[in-house]
C-alpha atoms as a PDB file:
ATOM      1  CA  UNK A   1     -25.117-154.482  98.637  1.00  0.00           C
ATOM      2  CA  UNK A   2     -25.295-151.501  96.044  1.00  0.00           C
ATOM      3  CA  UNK A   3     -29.023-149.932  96.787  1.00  0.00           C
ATOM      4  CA  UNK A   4     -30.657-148.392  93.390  1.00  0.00           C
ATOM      5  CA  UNK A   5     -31.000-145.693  92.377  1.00  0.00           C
ATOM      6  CA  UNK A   6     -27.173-143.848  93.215  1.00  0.00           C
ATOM      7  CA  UNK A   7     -26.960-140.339  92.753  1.00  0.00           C
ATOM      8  CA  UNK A   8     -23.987-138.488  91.325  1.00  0.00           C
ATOM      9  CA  UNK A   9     -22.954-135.356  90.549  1.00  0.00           C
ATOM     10  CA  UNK A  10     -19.897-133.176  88.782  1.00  0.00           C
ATOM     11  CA  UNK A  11     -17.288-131.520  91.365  1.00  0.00           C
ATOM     12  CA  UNK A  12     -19.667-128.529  91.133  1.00  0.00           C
ATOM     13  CA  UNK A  13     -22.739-129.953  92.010  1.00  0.00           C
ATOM     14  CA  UNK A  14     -24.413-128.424  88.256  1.00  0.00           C
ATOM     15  CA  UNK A  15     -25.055-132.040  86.863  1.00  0.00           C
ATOM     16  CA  UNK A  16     -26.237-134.772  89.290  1.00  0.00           C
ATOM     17  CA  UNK A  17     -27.143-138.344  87.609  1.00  0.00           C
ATOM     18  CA  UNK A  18     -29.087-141.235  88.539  1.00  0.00           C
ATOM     19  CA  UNK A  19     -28.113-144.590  87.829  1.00  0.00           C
ATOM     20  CA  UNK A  20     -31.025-146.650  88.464  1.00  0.00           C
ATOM     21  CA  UNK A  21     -29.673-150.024  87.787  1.00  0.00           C
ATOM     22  CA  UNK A  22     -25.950-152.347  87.609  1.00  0.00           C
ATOM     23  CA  UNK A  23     -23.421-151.291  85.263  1.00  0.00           C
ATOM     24  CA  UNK A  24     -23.577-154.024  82.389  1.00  0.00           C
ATOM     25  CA  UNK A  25     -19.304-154.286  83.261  1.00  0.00           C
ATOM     26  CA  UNK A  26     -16.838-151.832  84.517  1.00  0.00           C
ATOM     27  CA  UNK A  27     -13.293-151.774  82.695  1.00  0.00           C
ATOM     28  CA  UNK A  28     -10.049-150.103  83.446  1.00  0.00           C
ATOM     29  CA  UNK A  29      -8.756-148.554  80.645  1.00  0.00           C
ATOM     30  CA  UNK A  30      -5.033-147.618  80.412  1.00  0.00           C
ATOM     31  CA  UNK A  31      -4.383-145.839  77.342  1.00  0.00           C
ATOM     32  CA  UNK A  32      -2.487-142.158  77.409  1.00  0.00           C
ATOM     33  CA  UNK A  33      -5.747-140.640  76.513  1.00  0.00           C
ATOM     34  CA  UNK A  34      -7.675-142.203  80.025  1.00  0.00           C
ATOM     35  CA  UNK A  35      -4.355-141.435  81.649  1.00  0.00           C
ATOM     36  CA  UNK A  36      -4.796-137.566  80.657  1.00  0.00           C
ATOM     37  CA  UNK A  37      -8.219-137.945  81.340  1.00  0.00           C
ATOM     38  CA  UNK A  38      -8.133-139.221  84.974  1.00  0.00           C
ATOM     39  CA  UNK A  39      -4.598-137.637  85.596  1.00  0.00           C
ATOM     40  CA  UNK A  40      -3.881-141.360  86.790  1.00  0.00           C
ATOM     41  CA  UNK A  41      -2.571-144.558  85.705  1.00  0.00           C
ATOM     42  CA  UNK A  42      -5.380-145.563  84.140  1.00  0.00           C
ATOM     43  CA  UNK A  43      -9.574-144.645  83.642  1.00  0.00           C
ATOM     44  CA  UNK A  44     -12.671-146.462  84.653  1.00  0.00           C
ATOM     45  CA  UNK A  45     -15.210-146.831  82.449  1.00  0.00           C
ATOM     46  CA  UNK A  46     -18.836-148.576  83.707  1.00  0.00           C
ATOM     47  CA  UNK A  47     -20.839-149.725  80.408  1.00  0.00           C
ATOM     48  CA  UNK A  48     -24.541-148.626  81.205  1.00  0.00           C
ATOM     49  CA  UNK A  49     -27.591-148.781  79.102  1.00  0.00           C
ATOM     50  CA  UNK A  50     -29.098-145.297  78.204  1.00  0.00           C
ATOM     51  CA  UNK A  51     -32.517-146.031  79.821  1.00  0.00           C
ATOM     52  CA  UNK A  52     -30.401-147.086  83.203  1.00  0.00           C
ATOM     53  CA  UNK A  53     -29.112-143.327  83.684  1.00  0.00           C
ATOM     54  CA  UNK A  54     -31.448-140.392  84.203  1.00  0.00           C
ATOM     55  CA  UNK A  55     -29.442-136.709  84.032  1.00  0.00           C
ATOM     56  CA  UNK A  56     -30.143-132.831  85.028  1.00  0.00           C
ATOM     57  CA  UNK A  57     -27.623-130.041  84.278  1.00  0.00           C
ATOM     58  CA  UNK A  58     -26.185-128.475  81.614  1.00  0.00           C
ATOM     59  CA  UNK A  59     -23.166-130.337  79.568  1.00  0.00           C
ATOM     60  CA  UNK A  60     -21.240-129.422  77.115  1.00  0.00           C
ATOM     61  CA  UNK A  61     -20.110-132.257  74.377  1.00  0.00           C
ATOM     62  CA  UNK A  62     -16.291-132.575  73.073  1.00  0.00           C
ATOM     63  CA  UNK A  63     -15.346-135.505  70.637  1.00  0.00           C
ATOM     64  CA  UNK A  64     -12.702-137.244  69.227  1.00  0.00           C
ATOM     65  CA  UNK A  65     -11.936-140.105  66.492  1.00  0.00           C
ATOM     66  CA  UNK A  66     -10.616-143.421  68.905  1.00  0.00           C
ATOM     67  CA  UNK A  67      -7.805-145.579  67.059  1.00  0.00           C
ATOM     68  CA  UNK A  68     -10.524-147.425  66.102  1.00  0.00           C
ATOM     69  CA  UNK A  69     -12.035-145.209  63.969  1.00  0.00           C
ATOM     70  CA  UNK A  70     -15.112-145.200  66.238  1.00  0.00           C
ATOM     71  CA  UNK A  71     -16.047-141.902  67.386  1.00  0.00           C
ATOM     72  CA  UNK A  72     -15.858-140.732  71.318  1.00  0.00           C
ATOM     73  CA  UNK A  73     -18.212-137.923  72.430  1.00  0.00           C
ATOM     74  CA  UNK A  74     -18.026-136.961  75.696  1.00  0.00           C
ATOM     75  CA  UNK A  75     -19.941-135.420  78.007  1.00  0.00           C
ATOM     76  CA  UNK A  76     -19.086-132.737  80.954  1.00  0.00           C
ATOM     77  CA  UNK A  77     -19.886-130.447  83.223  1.00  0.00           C
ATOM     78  CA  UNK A  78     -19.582-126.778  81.884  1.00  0.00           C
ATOM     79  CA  UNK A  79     -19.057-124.892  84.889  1.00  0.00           C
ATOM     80  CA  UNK A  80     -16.356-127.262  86.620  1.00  0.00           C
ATOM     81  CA  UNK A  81     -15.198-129.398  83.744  1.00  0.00           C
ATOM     82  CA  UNK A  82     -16.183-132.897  85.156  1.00  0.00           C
ATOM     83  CA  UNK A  83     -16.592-135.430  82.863  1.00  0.00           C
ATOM     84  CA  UNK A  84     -19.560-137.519  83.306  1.00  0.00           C
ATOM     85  CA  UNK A  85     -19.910-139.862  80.545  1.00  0.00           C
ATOM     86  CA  UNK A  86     -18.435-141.052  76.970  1.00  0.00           C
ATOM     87  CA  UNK A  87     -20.660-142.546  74.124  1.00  0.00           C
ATOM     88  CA  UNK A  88     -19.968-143.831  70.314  1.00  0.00           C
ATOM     89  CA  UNK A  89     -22.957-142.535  68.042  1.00  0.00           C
ATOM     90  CA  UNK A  90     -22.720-146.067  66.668  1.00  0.00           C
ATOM     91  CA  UNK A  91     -23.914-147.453  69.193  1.00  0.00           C
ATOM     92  CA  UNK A  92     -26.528-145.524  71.130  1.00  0.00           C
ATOM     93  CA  UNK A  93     -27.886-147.437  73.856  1.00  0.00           C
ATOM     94  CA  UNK A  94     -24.954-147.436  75.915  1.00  0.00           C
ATOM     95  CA  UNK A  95     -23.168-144.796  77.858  1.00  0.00           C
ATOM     96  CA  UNK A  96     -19.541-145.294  78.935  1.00  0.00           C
ATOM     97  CA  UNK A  97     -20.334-143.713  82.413  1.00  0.00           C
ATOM     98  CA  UNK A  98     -17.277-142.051  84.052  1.00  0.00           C
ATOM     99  CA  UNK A  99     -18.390-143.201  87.212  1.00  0.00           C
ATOM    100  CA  UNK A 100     -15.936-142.148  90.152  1.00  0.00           C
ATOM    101  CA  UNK A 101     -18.618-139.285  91.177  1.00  0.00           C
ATOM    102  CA  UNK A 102     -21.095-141.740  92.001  1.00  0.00           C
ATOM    103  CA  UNK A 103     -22.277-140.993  95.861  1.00  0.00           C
ATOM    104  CA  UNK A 104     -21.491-144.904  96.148  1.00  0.00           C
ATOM    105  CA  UNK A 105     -18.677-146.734  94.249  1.00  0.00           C
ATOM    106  CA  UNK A 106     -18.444-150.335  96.117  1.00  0.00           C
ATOM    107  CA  UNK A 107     -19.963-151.474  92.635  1.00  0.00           C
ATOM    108  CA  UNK A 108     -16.768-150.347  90.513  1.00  0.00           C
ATOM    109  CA  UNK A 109     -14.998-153.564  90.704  1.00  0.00           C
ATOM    110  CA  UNK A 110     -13.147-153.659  87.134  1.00  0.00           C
ATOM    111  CA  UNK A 111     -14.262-156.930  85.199  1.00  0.00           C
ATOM    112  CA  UNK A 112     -11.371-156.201  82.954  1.00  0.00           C
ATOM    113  CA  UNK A 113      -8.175-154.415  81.786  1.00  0.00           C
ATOM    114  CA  UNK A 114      -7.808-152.724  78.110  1.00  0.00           C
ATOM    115  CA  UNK A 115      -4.807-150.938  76.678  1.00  0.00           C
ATOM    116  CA  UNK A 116      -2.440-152.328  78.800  1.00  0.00           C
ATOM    117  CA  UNK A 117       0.036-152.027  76.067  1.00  0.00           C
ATOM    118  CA  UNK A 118       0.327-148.532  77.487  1.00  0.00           C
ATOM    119  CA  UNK A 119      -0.369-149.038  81.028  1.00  0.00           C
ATOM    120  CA  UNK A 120       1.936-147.918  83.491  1.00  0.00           C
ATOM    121  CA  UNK A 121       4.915-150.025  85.058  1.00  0.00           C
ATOM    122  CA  UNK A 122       4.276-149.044  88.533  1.00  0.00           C
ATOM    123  CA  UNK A 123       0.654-150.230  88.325  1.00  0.00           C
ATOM    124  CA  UNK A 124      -0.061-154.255  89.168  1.00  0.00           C
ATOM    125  CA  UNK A 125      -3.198-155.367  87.717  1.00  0.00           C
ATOM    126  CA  UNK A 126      -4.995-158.071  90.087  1.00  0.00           C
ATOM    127  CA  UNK A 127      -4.797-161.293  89.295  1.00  0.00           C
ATOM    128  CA  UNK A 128      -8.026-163.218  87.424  1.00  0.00           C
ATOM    129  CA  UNK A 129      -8.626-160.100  86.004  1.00  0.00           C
ATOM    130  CA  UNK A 130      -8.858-160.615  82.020  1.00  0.00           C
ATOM    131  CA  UNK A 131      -6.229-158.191  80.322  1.00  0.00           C
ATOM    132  CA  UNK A 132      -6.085-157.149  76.890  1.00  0.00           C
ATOM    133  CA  UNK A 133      -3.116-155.586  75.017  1.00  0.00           C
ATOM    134  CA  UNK A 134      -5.743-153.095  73.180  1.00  0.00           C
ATOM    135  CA  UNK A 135      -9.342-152.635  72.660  1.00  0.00           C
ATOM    136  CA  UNK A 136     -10.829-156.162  72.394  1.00  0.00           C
END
């Protein structure tokens, strides 16, 4: 059992985060752009309400436009580079927490799979898991 709040932190140590509550969901994305991200076969992503997260340390804020047309900010460290979280301005009460550099992970069971249109072959998603081709 997950005990609340988790700290985490970039590589560096710079930012640390508290997540003071459940992630909503946790999905595996694995589209080329999570792939570059995570420099694996696919990204995970934990969907957490803004008032759930509390954050010290300086980031710095890159963005891009999604195939959606939805925009993706994200958030990282600017001394090491670590990202710590994505967000759409559209929607902003939720943070797409990057959240592999959470002190404890035992809580990052995906509830889905997106973009597995682009996932790769080697990887065998777990069955009961709902998949989706693209975004849903």
């Amino acid at each position: 059992m997950v005990q609340y709040p988790v700290e985490g932190s970039c590589q560096c140590g710079s930012v640390r985060y508290q997540l003071l509550r459940a992630p909503r969901k946790v999905v595996a994305c694995h589209c080329k752009e999570c792939q570059k991200l995570s420099t694996s076969a696919f990204s995970i992503t934990a969907m957490v309400d803004v008032d759930a997260l509390k954050f010290s340390g300086d980031m710095a804020e890159w963005s891009r436009v999604a195939e959606s047309g939805n925009i993706n900010e994200a958030y990282f460290c600017r001394t090491c580079g670590n990202r710590i979280y994505h967000r759409d301005p559209a929607k902003p009460d939720t943070i797409k927490l990057k959240p592999a550099n959470l002190s404890d992970t035992t809580m990052l069971r995906p509830t889905a799979h997106v973009w597995v249109s682009e996932k790769q072959a080697w990887y065998d998603i777990p069955d009961g898991v709902p998949v989706f081709d693209k975004q849903p």
